[in-house]
C-alpha atoms as a PDB file:
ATOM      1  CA  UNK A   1       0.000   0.000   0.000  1.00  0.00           C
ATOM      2  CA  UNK A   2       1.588   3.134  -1.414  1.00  0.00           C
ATOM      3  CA  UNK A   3       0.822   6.496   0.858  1.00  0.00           C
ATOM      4  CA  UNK A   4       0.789   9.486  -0.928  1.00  0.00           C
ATOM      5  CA  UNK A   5       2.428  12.538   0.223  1.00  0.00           C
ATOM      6  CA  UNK A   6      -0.638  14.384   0.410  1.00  0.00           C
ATOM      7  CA  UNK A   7      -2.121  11.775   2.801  1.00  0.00           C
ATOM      8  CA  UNK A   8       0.409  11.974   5.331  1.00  0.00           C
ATOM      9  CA  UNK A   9       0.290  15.615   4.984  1.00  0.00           C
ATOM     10  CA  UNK A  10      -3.149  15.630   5.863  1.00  0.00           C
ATOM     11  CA  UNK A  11      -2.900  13.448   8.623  1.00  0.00           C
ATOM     12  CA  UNK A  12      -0.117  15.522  10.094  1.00  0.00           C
ATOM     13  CA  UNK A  13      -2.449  18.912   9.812  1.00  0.00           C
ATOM     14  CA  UNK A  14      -5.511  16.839  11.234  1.00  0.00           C
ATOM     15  CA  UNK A  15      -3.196  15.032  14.252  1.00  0.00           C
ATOM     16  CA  UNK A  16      -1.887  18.701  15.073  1.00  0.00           C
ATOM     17  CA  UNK A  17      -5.509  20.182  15.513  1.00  0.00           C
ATOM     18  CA  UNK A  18      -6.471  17.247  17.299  1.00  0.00           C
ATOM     19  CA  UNK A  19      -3.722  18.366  19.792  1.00  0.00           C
ATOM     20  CA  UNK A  20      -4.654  21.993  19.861  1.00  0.00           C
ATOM     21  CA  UNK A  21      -7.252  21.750  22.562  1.00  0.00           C
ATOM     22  CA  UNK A  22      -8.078  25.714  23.247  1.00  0.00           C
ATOM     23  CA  UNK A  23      -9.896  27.774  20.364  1.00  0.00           C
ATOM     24  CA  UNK A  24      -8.612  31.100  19.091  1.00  0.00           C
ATOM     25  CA  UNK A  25     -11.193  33.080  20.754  1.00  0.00           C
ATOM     26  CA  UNK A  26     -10.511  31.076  24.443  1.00  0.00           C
ATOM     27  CA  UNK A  27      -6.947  32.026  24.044  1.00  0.00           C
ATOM     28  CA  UNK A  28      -7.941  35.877  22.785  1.00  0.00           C
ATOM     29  CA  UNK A  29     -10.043  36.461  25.240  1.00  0.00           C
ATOM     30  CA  UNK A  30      -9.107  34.661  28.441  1.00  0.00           C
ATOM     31  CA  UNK A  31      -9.131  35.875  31.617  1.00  0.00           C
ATOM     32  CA  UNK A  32      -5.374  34.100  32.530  1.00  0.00           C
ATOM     33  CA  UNK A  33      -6.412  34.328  36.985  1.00  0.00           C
ATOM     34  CA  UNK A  34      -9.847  32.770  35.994  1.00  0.00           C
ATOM     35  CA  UNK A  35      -8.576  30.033  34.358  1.00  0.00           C
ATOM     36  CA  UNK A  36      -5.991  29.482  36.733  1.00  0.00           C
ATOM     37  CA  UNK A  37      -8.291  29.381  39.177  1.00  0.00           C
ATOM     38  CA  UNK A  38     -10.782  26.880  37.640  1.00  0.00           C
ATOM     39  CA  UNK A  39      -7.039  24.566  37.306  1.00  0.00           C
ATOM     40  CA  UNK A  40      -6.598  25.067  40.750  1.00  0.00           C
ATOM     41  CA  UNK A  41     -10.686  23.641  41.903  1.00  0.00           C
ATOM     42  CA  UNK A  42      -9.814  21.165  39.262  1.00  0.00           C
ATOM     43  CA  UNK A  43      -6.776  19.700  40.910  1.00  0.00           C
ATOM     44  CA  UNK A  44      -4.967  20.393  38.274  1.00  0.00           C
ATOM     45  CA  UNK A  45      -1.205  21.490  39.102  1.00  0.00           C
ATOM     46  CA  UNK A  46      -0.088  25.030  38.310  1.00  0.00           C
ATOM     47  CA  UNK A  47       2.041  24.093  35.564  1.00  0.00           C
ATOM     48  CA  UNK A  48      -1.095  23.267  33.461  1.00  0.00           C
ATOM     49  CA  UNK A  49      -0.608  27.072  32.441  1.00  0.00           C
ATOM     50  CA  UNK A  50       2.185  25.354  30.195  1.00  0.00           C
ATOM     51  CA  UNK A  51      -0.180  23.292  28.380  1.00  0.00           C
ATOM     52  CA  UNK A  52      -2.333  26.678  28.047  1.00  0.00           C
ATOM     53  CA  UNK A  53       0.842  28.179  26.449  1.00  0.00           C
ATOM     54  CA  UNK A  54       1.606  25.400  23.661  1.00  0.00           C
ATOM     55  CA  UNK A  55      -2.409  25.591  22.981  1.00  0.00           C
ATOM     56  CA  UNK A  56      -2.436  29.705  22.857  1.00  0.00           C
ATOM     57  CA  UNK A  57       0.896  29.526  21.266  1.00  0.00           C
ATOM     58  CA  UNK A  58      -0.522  28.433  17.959  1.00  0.00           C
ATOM     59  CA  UNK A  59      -2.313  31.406  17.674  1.00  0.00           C
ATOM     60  CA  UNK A  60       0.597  33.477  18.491  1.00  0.00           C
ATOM     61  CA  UNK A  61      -1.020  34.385  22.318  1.00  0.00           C
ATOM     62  CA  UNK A  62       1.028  33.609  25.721  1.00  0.00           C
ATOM     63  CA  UNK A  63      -0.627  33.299  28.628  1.00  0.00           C
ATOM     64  CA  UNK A  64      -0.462  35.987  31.826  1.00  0.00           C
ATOM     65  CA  UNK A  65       1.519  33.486  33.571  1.00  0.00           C
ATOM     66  CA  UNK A  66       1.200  35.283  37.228  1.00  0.00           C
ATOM     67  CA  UNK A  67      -2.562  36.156  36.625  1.00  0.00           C
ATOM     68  CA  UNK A  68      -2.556  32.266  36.071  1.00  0.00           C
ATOM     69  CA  UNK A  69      -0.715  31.086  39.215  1.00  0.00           C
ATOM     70  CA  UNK A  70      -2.511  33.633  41.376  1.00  0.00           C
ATOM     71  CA  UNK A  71      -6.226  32.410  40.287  1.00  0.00           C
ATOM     72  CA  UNK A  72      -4.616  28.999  41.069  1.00  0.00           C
ATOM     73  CA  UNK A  73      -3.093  29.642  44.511  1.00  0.00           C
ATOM     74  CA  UNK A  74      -6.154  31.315  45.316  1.00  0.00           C
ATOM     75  CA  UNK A  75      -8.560  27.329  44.904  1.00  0.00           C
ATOM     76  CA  UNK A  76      -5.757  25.186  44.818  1.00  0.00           C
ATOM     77  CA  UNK A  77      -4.891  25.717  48.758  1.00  0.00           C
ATOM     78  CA  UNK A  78      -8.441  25.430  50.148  1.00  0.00           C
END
């Protein structure tokens, strides 16, 4: 079975969406401490911000990264 450029292309441009969990708008628009906050209820570790970054990052947006850890200190230690 022969696999044409083109279909490996594709798959590579599909696979990388897949990956790209957070939309163009979230990333626009996001209010960094909210989110971090929501990680933090979530029990999610403060580092998630880094997945936020390679998300955002496609879309040429990086995160407020101490609005991010504040919202989470401010759940995750209750």
């Amino acid at each position: 079975m022969i696999i044409t450029r083109a279909a490996i292309a594709g798959l590579l441009v599909f696979l990388n969406t897949a990956c790209t969990s957070t939309s163009a708008e979230a990333c626009f628009t996001a209010d960094w401490y909210s989110r971090g906050a929501e990680a933090g209820l979530e029990g999610l570790p403060a580092s998630e911000v880094l997945r936020e970054q390679g998300s955002c990052a496609h879309y040429g947006v990086v995160p407020d990264h101490r609005a991010y850890v504040a919202g989470w200190r401010s759940t995750a230690q209750r």
